[in-house]
N, C-alpha and C. Protein backbone atom coordinates (compact mmCIF):
# COMPACT_ATOMS: atom_id res chain seq x y z
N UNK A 1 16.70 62.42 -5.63
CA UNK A 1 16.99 63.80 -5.28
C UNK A 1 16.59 64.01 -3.82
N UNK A 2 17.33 65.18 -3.19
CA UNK A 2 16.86 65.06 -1.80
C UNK A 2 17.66 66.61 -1.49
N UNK A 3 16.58 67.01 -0.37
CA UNK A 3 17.09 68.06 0.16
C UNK A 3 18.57 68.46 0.47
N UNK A 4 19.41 69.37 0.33
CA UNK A 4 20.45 69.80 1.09
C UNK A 4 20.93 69.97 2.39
N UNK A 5 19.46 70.41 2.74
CA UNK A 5 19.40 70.86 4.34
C UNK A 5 18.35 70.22 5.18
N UNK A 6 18.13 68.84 4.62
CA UNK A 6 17.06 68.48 6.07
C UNK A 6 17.35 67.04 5.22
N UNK A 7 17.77 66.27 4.01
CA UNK A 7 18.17 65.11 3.32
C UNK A 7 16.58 64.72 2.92
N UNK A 8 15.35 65.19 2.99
CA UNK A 8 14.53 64.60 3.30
C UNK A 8 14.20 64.23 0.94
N UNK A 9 13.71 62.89 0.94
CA UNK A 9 13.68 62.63 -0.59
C UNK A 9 12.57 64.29 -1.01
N UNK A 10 12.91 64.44 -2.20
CA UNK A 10 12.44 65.62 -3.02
C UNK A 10 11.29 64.88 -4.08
N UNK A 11 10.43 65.52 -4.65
CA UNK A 11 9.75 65.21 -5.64
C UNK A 11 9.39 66.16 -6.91
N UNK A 12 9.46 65.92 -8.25
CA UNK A 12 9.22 66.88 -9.21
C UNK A 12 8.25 67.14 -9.07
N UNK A 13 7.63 68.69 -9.34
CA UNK A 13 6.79 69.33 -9.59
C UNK A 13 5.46 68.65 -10.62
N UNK A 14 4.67 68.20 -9.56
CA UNK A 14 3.25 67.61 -10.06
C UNK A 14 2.34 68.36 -10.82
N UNK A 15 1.77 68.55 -11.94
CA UNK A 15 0.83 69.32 -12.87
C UNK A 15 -0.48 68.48 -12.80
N UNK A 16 -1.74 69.57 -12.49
CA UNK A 16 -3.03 68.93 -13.00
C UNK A 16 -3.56 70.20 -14.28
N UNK A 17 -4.47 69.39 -14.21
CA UNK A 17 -5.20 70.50 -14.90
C UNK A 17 -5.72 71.90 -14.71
N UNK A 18 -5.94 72.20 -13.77
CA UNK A 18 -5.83 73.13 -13.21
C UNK A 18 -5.07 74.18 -11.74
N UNK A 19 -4.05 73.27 -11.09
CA UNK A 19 -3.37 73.33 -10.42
C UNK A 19 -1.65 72.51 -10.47
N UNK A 20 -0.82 72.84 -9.58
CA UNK A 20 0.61 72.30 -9.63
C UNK A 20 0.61 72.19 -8.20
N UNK A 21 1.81 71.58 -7.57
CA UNK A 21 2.25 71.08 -6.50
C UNK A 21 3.91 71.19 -7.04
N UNK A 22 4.25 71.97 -5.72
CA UNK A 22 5.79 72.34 -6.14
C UNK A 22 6.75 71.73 -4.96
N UNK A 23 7.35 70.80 -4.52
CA UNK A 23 7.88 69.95 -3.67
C UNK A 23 9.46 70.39 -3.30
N UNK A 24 10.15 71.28 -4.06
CA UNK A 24 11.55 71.53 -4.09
C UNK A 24 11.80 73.03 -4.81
N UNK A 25 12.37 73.82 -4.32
CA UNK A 25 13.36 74.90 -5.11
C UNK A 25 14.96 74.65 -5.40
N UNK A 26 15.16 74.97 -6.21
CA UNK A 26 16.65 74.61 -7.05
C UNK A 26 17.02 76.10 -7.24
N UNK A 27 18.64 75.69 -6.14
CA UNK A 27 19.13 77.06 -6.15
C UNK A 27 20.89 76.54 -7.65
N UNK A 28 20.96 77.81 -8.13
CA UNK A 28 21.86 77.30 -8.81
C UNK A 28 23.27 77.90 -7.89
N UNK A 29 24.29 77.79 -7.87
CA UNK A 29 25.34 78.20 -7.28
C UNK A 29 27.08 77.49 -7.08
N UNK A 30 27.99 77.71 -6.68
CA UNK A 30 28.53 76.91 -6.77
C UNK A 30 30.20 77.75 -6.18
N UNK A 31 31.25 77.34 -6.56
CA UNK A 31 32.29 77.92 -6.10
C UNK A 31 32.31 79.66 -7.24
N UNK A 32 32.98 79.91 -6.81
CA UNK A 32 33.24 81.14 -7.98
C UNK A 32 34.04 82.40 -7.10
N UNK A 33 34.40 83.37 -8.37
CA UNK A 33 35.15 84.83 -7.86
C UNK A 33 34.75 85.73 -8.41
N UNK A 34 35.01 86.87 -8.01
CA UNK A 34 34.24 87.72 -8.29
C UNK A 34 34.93 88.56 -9.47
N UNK A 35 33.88 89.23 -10.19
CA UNK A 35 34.25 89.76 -11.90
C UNK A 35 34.05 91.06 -12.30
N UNK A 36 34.28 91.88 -12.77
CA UNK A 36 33.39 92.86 -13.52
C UNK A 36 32.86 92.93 -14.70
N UNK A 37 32.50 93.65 -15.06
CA UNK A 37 31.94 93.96 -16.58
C UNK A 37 31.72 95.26 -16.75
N UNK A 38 32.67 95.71 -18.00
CA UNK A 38 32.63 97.39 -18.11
C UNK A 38 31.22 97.71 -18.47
N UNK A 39 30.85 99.32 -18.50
CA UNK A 39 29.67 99.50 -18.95
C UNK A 39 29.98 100.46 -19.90
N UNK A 40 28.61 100.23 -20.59
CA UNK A 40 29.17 100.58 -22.24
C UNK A 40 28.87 102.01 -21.84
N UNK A 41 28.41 102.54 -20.99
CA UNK A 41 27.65 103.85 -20.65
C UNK A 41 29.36 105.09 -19.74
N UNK A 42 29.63 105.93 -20.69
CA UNK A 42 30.84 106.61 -20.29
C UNK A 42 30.45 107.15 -18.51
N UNK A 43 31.88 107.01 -17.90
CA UNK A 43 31.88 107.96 -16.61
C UNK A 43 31.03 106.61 -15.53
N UNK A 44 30.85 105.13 -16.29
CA UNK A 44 29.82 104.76 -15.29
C UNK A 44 31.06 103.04 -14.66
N UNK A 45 30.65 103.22 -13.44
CA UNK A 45 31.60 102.18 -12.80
C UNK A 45 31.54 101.07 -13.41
N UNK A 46 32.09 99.94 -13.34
CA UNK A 46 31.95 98.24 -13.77
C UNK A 46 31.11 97.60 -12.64
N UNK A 47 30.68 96.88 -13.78
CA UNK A 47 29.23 96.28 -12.35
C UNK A 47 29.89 95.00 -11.48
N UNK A 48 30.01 94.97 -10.87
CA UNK A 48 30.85 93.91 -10.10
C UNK A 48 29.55 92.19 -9.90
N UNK A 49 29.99 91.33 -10.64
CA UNK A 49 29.53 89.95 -10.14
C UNK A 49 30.18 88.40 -9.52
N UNK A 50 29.17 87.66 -9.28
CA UNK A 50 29.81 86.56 -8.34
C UNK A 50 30.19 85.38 -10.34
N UNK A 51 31.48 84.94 -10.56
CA UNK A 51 31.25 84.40 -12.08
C UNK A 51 31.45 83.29 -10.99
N UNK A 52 30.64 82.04 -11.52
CA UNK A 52 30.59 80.68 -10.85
C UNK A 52 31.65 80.27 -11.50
N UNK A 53 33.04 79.22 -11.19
CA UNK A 53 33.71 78.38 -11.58
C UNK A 53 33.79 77.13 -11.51
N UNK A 54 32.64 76.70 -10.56
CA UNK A 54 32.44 75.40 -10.60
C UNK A 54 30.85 75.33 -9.66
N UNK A 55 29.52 75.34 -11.20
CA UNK A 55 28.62 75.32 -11.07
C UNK A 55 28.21 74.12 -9.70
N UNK A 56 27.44 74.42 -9.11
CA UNK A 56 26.35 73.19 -8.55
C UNK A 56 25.03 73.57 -7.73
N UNK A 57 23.98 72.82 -8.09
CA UNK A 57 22.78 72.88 -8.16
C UNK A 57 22.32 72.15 -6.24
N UNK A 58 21.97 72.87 -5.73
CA UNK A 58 21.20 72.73 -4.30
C UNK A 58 19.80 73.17 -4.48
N UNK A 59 19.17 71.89 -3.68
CA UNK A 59 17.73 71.71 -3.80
C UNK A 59 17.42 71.60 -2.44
N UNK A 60 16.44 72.55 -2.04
CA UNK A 60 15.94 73.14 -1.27
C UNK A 60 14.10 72.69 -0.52
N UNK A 61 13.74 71.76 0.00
CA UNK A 61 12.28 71.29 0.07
C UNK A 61 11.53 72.34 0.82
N UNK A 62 10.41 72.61 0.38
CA UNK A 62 9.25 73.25 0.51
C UNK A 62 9.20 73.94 1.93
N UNK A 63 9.29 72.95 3.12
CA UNK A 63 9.37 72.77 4.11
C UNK A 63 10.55 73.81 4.46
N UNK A 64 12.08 73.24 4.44
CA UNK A 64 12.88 74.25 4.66
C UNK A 64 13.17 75.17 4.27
N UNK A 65 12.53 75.77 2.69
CA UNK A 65 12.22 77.13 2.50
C UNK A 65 11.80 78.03 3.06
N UNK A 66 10.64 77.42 3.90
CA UNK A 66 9.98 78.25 4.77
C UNK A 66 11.13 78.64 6.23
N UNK A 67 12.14 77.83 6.31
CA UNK A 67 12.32 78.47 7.82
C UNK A 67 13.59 79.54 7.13
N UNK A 68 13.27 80.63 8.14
CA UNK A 68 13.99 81.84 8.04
C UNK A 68 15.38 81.49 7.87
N UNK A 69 15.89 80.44 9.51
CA UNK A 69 17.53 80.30 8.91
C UNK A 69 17.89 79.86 7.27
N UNK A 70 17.05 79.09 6.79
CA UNK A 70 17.57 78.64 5.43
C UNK A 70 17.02 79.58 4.89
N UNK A 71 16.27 80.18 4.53
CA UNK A 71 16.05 81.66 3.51
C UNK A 71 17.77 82.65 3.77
N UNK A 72 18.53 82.77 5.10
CA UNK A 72 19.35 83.68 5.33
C UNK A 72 20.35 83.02 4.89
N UNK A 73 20.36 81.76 4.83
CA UNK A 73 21.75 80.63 4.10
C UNK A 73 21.35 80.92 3.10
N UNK A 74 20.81 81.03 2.15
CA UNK A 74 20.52 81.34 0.53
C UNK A 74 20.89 82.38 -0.05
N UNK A 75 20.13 83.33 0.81
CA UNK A 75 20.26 84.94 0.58
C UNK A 75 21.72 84.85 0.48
N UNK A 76 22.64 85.03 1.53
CA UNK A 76 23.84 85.01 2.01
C UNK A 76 24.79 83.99 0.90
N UNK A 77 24.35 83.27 0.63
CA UNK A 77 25.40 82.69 -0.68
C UNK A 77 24.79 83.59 -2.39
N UNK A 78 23.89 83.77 -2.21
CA UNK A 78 23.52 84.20 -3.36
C UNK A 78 24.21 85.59 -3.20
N UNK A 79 24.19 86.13 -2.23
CA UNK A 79 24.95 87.62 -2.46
C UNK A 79 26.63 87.57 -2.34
N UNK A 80 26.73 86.43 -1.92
CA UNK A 80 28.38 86.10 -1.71
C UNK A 80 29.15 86.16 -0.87
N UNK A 81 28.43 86.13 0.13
CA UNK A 81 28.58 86.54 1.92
C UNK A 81 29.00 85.19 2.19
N UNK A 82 28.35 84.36 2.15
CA UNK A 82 28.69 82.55 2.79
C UNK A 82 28.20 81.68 1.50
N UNK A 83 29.20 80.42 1.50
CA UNK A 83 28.94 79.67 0.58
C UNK A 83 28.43 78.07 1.16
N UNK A 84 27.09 78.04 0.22
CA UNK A 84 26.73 76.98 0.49
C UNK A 84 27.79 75.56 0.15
N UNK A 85 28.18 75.96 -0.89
CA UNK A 85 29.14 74.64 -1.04
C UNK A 85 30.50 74.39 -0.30
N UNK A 86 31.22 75.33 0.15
CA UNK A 86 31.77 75.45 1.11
C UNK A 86 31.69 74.82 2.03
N UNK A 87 30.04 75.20 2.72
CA UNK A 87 29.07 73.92 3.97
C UNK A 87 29.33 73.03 3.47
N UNK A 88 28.65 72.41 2.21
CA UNK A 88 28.63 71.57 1.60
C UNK A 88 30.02 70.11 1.98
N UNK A 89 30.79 70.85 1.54
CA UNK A 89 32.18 70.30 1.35
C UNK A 89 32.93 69.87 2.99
N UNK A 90 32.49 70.62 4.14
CA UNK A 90 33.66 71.08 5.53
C UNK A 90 32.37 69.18 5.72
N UNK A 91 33.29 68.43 6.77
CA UNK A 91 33.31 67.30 6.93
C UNK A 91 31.73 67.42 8.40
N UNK A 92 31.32 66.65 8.45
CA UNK A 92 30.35 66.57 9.38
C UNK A 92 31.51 66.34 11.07
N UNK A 93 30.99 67.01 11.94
CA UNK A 93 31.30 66.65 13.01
C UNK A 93 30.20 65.29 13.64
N UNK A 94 31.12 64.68 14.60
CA UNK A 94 30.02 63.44 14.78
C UNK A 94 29.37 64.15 16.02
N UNK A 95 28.51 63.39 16.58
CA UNK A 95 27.72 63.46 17.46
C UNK A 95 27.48 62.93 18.88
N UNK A 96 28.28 63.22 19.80
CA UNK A 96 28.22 62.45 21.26
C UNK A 96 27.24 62.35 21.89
């Protein structure tokens, strides 16, 4: 397993006895469109959501959690603004 955004290897979540060590966050997300769902409550709008159509799981290390740009790449796919898999998918430019 390995980061999304920095490749760096990931590690599962270590347990002691009285403490944990947490090495990775797992975002769930993936392609999808957007849905409603009536509400059972009269006079009240449909709640509008993101329905995933093609789940996938991005893992996130400790490290790049912390920096702001990747908190705003998260936020921003999780609300449906930009998609991580999208990134995911567009081809690397090389490097001169």
């Amino acid at each position: 397993m390995q980061c999304f955004h920095c490749g760096r290897e990931v590690h599962e979540t270590r347990h002691w006895q009285k403490s944990y060590k947490i090495d990775y966050y797992r975002t769930h997300t993936g392609t999808g469109q957007w849905d409603y769902i009536e509400s059972s409550k009269e006079n009240t709008p449909p709640i509008r959501y993101l329905k995933l159509t093609d789940p996938v799981n991005i893992l996130t290390c400790v490290q790049c959690y912390q920096r702001p740009e990747i908190k705003q790449k998260l936020d921003d796919d999780f609300r449906g603004i930009a998609s991580l898999v999208a990134e995911m998918r567009e081809p690397k430019q090389p490097h001169y």
